[in-house]
N, C-alpha and C. Protein backbone atom coordinates (compact mmCIF):
# COMPACT_ATOMS: atom_id res chain seq x y z
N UNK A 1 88.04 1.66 32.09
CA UNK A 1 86.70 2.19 32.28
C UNK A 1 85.79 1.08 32.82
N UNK A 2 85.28 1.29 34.11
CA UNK A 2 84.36 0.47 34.73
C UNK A 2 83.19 -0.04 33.39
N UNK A 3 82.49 -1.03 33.89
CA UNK A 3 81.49 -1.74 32.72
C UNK A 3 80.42 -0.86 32.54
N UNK A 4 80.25 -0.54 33.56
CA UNK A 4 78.73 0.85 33.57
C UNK A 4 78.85 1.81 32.71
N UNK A 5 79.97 2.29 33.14
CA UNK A 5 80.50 4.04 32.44
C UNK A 5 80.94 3.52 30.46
N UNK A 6 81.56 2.23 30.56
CA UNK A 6 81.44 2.18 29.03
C UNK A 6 79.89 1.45 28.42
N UNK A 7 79.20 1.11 29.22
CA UNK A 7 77.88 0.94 28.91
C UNK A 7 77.03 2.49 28.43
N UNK A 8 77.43 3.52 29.14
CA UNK A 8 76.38 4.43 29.12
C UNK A 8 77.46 5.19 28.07
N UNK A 9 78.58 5.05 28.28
CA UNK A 9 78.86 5.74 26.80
C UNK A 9 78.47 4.88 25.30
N UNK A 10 78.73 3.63 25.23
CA UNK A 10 77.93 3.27 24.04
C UNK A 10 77.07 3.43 24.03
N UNK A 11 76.04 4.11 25.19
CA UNK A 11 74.54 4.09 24.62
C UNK A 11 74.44 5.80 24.00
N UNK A 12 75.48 6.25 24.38
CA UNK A 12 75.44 7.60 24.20
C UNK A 12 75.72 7.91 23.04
N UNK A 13 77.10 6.90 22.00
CA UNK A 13 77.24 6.66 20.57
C UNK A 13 76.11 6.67 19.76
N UNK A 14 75.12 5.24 20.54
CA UNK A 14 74.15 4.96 19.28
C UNK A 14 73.18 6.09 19.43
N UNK A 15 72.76 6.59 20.44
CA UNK A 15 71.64 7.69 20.69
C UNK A 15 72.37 8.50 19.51
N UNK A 16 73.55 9.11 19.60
CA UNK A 16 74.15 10.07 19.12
C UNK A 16 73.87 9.99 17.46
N UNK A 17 74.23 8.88 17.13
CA UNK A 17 74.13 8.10 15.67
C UNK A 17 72.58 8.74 15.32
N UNK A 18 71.73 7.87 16.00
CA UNK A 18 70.47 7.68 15.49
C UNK A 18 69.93 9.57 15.48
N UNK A 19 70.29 10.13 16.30
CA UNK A 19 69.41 11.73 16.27
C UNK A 19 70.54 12.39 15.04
N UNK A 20 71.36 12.20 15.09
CA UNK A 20 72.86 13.19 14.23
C UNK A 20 71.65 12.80 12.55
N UNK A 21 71.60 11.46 12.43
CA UNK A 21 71.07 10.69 11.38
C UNK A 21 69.66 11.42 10.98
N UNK A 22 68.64 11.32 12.04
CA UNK A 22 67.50 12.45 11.75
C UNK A 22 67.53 13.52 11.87
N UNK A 23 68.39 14.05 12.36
CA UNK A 23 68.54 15.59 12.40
C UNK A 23 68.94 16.83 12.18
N UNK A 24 70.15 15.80 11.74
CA UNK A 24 71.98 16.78 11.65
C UNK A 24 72.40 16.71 12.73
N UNK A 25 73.99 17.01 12.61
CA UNK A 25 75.02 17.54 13.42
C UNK A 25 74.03 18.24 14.32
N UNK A 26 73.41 19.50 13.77
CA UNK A 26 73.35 20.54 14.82
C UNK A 26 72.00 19.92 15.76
N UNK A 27 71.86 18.98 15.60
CA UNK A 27 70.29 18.45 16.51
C UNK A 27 70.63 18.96 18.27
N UNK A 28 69.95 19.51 18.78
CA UNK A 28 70.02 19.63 20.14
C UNK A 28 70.29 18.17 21.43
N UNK A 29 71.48 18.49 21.96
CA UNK A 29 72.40 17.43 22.52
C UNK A 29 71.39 16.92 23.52
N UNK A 30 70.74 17.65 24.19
CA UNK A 30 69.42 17.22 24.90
C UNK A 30 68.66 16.00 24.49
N UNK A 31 68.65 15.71 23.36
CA UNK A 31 67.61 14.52 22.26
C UNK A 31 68.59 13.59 22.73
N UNK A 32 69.77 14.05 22.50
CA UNK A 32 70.91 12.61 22.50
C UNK A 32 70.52 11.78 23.81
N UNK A 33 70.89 13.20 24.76
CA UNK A 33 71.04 12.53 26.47
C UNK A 33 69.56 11.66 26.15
N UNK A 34 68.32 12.11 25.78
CA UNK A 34 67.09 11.95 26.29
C UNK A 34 66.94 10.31 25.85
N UNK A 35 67.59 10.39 24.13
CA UNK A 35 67.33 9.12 23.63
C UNK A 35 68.21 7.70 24.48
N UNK A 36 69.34 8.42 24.76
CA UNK A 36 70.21 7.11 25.89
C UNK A 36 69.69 7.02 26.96
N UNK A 37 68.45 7.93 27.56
CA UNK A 37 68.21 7.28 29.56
C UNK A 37 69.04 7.95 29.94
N UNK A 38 69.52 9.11 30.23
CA UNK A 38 70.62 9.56 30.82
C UNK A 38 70.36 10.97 30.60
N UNK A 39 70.80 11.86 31.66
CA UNK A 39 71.06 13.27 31.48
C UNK A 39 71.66 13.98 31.14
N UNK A 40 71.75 15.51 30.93
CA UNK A 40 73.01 15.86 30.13
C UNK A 40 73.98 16.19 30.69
N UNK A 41 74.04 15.97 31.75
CA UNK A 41 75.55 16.54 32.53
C UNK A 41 76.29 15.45 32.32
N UNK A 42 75.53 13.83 31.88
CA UNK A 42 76.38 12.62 31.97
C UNK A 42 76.87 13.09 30.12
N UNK A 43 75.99 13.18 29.58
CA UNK A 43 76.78 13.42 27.96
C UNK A 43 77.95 14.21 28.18
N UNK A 44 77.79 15.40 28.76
CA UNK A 44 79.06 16.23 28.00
C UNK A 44 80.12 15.72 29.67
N UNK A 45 79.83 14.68 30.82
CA UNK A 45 81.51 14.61 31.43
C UNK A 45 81.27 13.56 30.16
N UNK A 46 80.83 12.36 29.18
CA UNK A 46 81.45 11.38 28.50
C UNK A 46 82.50 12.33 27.36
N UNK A 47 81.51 13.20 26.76
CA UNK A 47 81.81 14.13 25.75
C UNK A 47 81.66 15.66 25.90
N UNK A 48 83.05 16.17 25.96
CA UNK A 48 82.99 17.72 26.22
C UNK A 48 82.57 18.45 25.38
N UNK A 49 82.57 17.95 24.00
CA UNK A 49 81.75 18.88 23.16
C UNK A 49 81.43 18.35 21.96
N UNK A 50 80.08 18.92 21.46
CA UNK A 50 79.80 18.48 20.21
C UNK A 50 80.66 17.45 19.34
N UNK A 51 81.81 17.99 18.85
CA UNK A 51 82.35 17.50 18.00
C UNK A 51 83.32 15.95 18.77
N UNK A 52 83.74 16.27 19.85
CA UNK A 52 84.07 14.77 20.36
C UNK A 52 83.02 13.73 20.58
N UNK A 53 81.79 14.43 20.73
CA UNK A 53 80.58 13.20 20.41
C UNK A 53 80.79 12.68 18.90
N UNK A 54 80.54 13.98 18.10
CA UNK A 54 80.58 13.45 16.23
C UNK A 54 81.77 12.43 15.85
N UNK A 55 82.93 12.88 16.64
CA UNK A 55 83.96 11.92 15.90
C UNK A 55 84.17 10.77 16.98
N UNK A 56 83.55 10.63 18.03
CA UNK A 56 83.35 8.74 18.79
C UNK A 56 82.16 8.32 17.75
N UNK A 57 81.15 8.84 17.08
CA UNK A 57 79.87 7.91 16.55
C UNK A 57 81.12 7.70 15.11
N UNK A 58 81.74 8.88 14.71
CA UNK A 58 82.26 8.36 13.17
C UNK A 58 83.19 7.15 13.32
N UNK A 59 84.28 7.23 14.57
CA UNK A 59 85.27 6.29 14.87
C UNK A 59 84.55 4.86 14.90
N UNK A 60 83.03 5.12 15.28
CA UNK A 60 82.41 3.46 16.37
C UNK A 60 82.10 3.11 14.95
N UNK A 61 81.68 4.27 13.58
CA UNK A 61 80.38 3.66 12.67
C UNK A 61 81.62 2.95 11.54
N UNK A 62 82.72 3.41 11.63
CA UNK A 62 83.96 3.17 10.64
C UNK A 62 84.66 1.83 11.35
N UNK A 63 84.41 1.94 12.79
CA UNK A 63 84.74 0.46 13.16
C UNK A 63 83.88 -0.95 12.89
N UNK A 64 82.51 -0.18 12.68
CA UNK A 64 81.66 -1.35 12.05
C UNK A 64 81.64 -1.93 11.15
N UNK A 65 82.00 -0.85 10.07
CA UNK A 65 82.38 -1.00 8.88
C UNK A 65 82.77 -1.79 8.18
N UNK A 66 84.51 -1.92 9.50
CA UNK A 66 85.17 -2.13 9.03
C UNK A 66 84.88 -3.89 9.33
N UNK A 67 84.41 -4.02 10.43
CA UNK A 67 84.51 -5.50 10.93
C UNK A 67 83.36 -6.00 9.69
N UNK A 68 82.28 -5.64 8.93
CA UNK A 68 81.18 -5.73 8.37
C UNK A 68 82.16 -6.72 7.17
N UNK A 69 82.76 -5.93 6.87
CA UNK A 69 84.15 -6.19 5.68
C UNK A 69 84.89 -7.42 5.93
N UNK A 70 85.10 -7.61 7.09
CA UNK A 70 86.40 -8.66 7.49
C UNK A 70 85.05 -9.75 7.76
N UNK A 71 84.15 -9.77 8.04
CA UNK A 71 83.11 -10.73 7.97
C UNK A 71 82.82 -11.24 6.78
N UNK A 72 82.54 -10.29 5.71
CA UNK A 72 82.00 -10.37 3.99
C UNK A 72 83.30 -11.70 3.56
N UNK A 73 84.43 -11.27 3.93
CA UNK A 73 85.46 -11.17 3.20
C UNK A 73 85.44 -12.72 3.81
N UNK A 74 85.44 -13.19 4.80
CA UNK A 74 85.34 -14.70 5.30
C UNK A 74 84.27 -15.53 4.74
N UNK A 75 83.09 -14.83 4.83
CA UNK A 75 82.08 -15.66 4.04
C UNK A 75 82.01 -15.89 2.52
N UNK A 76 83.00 -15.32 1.85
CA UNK A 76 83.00 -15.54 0.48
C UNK A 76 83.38 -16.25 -0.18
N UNK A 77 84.17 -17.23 0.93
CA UNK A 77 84.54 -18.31 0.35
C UNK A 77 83.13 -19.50 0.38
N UNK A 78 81.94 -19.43 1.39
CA UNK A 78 80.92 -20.44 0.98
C UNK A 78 79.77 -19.76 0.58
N UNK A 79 79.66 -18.10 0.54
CA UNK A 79 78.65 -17.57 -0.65
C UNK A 79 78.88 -16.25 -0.79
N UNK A 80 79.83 -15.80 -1.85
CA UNK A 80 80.10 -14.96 -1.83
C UNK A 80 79.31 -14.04 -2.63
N UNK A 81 77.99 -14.09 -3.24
CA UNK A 81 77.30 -13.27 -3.57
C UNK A 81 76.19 -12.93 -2.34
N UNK A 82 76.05 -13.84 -1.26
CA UNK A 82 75.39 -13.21 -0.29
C UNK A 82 76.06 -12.79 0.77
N UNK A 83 77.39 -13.21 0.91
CA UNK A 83 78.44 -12.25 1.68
C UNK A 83 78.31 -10.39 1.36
N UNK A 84 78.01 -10.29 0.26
CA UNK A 84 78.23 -9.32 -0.66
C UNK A 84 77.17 -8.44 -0.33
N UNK A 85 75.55 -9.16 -0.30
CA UNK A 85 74.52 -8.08 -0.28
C UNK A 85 74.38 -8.40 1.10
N UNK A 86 74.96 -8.86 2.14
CA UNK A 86 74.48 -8.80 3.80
C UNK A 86 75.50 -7.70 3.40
N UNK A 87 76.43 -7.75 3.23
CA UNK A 87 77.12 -6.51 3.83
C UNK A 87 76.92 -5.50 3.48
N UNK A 88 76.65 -4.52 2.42
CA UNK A 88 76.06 -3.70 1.61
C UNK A 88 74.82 -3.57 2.12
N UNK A 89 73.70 -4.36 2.64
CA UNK A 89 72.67 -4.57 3.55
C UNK A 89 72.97 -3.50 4.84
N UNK A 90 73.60 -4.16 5.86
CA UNK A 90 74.43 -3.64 6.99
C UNK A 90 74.72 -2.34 6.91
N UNK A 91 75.47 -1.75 5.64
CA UNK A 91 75.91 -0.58 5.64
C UNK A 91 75.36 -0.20 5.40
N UNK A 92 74.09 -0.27 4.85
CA UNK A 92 72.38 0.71 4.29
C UNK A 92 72.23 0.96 5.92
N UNK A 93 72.00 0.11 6.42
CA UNK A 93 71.26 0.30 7.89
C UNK A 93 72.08 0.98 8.91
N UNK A 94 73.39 1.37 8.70
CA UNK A 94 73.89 2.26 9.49
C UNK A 94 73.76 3.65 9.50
N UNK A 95 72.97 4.04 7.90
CA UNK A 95 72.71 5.06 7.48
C UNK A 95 73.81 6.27 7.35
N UNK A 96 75.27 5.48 6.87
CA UNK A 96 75.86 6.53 6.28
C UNK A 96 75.96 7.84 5.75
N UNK A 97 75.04 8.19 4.56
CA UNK A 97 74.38 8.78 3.93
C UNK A 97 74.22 9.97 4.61
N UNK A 98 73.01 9.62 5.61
CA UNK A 98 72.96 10.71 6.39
C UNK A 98 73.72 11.37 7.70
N UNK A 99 74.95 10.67 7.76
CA UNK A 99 75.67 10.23 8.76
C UNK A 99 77.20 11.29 8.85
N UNK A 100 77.57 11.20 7.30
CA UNK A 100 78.86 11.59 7.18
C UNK A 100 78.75 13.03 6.56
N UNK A 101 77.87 13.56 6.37
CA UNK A 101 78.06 14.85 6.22
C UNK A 101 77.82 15.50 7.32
N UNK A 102 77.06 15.10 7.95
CA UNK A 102 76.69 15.40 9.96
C UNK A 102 77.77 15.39 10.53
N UNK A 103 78.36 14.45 10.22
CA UNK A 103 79.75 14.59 11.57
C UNK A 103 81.05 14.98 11.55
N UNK A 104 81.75 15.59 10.17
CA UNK A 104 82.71 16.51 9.91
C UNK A 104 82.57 17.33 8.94
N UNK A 105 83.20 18.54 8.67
CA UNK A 105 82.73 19.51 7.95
C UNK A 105 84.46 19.06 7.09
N UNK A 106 85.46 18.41 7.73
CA UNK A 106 86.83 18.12 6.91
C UNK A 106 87.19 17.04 7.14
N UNK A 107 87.37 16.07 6.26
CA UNK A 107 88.40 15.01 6.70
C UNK A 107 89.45 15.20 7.12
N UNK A 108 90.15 16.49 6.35
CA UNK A 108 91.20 16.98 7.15
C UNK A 108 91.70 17.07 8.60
N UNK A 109 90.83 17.46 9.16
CA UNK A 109 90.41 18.16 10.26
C UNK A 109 90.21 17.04 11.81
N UNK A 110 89.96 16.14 10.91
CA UNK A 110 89.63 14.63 12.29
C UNK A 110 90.80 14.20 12.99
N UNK A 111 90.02 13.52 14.20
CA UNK A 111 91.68 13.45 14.90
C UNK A 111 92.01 12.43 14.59
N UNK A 112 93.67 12.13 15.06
CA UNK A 112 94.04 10.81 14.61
C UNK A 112 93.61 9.70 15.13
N UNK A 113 92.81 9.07 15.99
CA UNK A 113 92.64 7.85 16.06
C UNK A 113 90.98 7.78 15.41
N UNK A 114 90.89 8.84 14.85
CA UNK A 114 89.24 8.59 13.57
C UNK A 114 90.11 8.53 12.27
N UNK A 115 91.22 9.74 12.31
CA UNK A 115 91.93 9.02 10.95
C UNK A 115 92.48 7.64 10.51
N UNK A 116 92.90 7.04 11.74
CA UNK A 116 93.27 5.48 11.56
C UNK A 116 92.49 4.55 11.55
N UNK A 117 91.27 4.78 12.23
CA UNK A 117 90.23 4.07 11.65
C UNK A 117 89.62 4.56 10.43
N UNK A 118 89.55 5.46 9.71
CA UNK A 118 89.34 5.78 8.33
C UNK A 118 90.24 4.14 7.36
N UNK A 119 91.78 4.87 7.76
CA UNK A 119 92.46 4.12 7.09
C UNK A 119 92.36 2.23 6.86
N UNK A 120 91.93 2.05 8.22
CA UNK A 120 91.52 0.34 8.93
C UNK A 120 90.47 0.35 8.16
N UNK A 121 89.79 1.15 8.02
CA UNK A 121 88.46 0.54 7.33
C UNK A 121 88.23 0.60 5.32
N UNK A 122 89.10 1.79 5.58
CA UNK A 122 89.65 1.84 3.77
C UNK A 122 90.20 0.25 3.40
N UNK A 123 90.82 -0.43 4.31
CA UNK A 123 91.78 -1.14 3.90
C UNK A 123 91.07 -2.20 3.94
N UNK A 124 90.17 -2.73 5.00
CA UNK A 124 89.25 -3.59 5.11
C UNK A 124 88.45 -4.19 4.14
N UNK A 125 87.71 -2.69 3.29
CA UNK A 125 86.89 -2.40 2.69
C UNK A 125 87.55 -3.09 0.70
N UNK A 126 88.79 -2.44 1.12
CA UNK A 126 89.67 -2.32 -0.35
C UNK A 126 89.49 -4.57 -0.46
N UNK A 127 90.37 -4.84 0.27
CA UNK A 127 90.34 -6.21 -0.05
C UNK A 127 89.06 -7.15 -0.35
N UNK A 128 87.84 -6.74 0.51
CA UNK A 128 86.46 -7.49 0.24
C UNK A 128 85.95 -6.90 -1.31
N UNK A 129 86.21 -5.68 -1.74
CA UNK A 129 86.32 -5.47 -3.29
C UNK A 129 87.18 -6.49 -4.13
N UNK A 130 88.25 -6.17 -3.89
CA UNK A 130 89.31 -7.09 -4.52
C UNK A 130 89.03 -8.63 -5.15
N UNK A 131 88.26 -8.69 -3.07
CA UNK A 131 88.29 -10.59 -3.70
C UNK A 131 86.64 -10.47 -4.59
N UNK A 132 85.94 -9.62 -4.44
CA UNK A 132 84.70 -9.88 -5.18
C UNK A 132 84.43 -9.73 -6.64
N UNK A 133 85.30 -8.87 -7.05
CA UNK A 133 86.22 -8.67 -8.54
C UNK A 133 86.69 -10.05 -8.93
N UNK A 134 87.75 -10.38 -7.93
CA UNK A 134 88.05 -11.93 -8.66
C UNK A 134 87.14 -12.53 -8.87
N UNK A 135 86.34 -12.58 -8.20
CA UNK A 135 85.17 -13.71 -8.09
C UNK A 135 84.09 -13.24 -9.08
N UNK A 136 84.06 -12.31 -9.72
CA UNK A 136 83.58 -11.69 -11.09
C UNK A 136 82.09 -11.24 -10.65
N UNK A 137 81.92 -11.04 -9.18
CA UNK A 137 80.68 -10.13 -8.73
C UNK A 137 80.94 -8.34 -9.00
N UNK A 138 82.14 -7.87 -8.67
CA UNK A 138 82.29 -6.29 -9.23
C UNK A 138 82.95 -6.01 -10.31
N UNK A 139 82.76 -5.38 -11.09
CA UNK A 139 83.36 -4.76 -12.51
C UNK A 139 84.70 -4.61 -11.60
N UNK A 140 85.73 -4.58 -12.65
CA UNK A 140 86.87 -4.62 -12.41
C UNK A 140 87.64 -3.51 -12.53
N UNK A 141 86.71 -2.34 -13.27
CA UNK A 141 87.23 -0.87 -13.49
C UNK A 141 85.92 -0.16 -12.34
N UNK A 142 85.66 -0.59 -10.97
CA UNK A 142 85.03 0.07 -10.04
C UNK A 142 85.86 -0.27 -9.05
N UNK A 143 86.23 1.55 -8.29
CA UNK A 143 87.04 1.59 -7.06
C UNK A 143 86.49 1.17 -6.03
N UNK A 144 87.03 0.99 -4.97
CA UNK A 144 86.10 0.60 -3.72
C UNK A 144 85.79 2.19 -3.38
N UNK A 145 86.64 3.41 -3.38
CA UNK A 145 85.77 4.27 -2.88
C UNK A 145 83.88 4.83 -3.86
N UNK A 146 84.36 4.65 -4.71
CA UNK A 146 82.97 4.31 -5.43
C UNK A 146 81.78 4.30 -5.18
N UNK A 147 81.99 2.59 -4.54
CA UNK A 147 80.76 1.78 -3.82
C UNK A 147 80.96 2.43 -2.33
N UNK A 148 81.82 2.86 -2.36
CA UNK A 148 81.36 3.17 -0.60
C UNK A 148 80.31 4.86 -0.62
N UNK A 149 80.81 5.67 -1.42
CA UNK A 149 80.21 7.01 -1.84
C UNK A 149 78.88 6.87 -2.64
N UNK A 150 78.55 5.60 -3.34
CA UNK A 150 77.43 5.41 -4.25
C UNK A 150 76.63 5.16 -3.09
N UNK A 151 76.85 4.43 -1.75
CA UNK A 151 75.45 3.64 -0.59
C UNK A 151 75.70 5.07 0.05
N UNK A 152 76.44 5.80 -0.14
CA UNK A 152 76.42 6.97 0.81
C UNK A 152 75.43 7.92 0.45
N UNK A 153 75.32 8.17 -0.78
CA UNK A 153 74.89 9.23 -2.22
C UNK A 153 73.32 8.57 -2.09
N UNK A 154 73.08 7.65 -2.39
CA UNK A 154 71.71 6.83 -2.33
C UNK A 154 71.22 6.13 -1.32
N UNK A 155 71.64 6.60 0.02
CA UNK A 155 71.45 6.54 1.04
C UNK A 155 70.72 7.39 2.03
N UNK A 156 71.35 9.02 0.69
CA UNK A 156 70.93 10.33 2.29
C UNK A 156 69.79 10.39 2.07
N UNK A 157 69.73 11.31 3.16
CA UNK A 157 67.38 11.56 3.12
C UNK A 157 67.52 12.30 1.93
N UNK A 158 65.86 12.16 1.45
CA UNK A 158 65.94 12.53 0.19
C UNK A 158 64.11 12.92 0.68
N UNK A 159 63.74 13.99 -0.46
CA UNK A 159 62.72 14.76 -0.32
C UNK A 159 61.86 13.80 -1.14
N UNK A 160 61.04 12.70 -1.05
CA UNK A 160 59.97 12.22 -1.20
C UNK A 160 58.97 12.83 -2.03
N UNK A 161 58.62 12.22 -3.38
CA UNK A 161 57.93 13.18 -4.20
C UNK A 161 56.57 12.38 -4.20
N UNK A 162 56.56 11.24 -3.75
CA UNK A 162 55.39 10.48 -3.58
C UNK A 162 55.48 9.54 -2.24
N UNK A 163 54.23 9.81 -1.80
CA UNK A 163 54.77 9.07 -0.30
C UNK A 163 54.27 7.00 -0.45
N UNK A 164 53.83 6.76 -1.19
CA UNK A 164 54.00 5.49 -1.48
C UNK A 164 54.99 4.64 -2.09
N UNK A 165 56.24 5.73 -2.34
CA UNK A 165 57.75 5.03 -2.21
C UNK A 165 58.34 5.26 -1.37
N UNK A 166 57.98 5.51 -0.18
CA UNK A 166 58.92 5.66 0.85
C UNK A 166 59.08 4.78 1.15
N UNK A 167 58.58 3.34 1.44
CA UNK A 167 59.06 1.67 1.83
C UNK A 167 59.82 1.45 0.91
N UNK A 168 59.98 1.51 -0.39
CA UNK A 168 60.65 0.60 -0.89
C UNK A 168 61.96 1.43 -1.83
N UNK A 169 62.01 3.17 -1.48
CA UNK A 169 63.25 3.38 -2.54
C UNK A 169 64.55 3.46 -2.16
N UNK A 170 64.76 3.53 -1.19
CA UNK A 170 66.23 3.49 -0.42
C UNK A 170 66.35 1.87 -1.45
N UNK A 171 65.63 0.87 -0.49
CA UNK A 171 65.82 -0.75 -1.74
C UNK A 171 66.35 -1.06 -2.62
N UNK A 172 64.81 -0.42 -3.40
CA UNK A 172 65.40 -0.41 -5.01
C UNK A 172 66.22 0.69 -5.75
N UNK A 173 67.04 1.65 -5.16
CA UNK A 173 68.08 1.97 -5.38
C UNK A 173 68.95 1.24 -5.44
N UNK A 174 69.81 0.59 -4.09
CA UNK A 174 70.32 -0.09 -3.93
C UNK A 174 70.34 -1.22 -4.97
N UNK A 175 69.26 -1.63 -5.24
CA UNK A 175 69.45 -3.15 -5.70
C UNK A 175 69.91 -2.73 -7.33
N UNK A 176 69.49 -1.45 -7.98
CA UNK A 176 69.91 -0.88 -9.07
C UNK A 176 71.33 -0.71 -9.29
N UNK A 177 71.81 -0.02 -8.25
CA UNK A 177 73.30 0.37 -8.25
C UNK A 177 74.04 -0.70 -8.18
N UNK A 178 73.81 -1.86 -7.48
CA UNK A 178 74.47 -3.36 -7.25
C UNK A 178 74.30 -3.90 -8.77
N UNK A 179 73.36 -4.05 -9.46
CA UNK A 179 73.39 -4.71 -10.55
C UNK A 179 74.14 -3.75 -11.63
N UNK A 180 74.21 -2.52 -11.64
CA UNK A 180 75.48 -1.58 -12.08
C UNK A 180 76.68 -2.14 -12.04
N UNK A 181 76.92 -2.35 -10.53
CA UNK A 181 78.46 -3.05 -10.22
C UNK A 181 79.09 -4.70 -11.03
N UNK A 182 77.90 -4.85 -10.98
CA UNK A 182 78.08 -6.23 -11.34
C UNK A 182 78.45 -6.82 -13.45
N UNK A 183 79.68 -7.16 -13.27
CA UNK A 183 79.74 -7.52 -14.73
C UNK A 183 78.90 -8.04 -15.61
N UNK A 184 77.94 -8.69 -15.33
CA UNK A 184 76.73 -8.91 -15.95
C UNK A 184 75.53 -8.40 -15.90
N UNK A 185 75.01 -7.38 -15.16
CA UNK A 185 74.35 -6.59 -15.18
C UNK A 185 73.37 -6.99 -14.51
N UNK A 186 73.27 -8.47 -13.55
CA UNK A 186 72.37 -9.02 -13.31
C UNK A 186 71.29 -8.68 -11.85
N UNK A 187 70.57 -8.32 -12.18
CA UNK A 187 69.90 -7.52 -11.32
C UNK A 187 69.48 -8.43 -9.69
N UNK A 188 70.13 -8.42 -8.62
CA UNK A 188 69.57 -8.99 -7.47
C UNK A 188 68.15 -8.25 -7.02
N UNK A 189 67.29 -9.15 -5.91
CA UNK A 189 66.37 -8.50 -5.64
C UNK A 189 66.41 -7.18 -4.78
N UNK A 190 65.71 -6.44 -4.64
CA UNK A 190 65.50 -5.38 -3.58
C UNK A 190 65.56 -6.30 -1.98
N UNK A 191 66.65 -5.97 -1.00
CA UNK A 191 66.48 -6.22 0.42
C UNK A 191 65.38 -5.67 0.96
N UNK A 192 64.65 -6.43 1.95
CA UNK A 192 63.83 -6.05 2.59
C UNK A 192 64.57 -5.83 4.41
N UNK A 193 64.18 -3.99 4.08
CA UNK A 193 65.27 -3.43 5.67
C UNK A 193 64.42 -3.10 6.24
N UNK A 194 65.21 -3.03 7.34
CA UNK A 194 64.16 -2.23 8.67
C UNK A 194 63.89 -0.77 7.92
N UNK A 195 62.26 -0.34 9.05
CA UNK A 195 62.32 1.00 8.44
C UNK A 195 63.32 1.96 9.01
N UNK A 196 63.86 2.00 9.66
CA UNK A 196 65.16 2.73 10.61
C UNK A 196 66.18 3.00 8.88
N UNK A 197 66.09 2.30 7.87
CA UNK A 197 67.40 2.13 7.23
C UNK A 197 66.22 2.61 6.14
N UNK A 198 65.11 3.40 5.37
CA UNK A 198 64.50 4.00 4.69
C UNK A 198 64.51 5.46 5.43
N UNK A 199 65.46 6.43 4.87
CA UNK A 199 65.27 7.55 4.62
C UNK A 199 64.65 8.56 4.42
């Protein structure tokens, strides 16, 4: 694929990401084209339909994931408690949450090279647990799918009952559920995220 044509399809991923994320799945494909600079006859020759858009953003967001992990997992040897909340950081801001119920209705159902990146990133994911357990940052009776379903769960949009927590509760969720994980219960601070990654 010439440099252009995979240029305008990654821009077509993240467009895709960012509207799927505010909108749902069913957001009108028009927003997508509009948000990448590009028209829609270029979306659907990249992507023939809906759902081959949904499963390139799940394949690209599970490849991030996964590299997010193999990064954590290197830095933990010179700080592995801030290896820990950049990455958990990172994955707030991809906005999972609102991400993965948007883009398949089955895991079943995905094709295989989103299933193998499922698996690449399960596996990724499994060992940066592992070593952070040793290292006595995660309880030792918490799965990695867990923590991946807990930033997912306290991640999605959520109906706002006061609008002067909207800066800071995606945060201090987060920073709640982390000190959950943690064998000592010790509470880290709330990250300060972009607003893109507040719900």
């Amino acid at each position: 694929m010439r440099a252009d044509a995979l240029e305008r399809r990654n821009s077509l991923i993240k467009a895709a990401r960012a509207v799927f994320a505010d909108r749902g799945h069913d957001a009108p494909l028009d927003a997508v084209a509009a948000l990448a600079g590009v028209g829609i006859a270029t979306l659907y020759r990249n992507f023939p339909s809906r759902d081959d858009l949904a499963h390139a953003v799940a394949q690209t967001t599970l490849g991030e994931v996964r590299d997010l992990a193999v990064r954590a997992l290197v830095e933990c040897g010179d700080d592995p408690e801030g290896a820990w909340r950049r990455f958990v950081d990172a994955v707030v801001e991809l906005r999972m949450g609102a991400l993965v119920p948007a883009l398949v209705n089955s895991l079943d159902e995905l094709p295989p090279d989103v299933r193998e990146a499922r698996e690449q990133t399960k596996a990724a994911v499994t060992r940066l647990i592992r070593r952070l357990q040793e290292l006595g940052l995660v309880r030792e009776d918490v799965v990695p799918l867990e923590i991946v379903m807990g930033i997912a769960m306290l991640t999605r949009p959520h109906v706002l009952m006061f609008e002067d927590t909207t800066a800071n509760l995606v945060p201090r969720l987060i920073a709640v559920f982390l000190a959950g994980l943690r064998p000592d219960g010790v509470s880290l601070p709330p990250a300060i995220l972009p607003e893109t990654a507040v719900l």
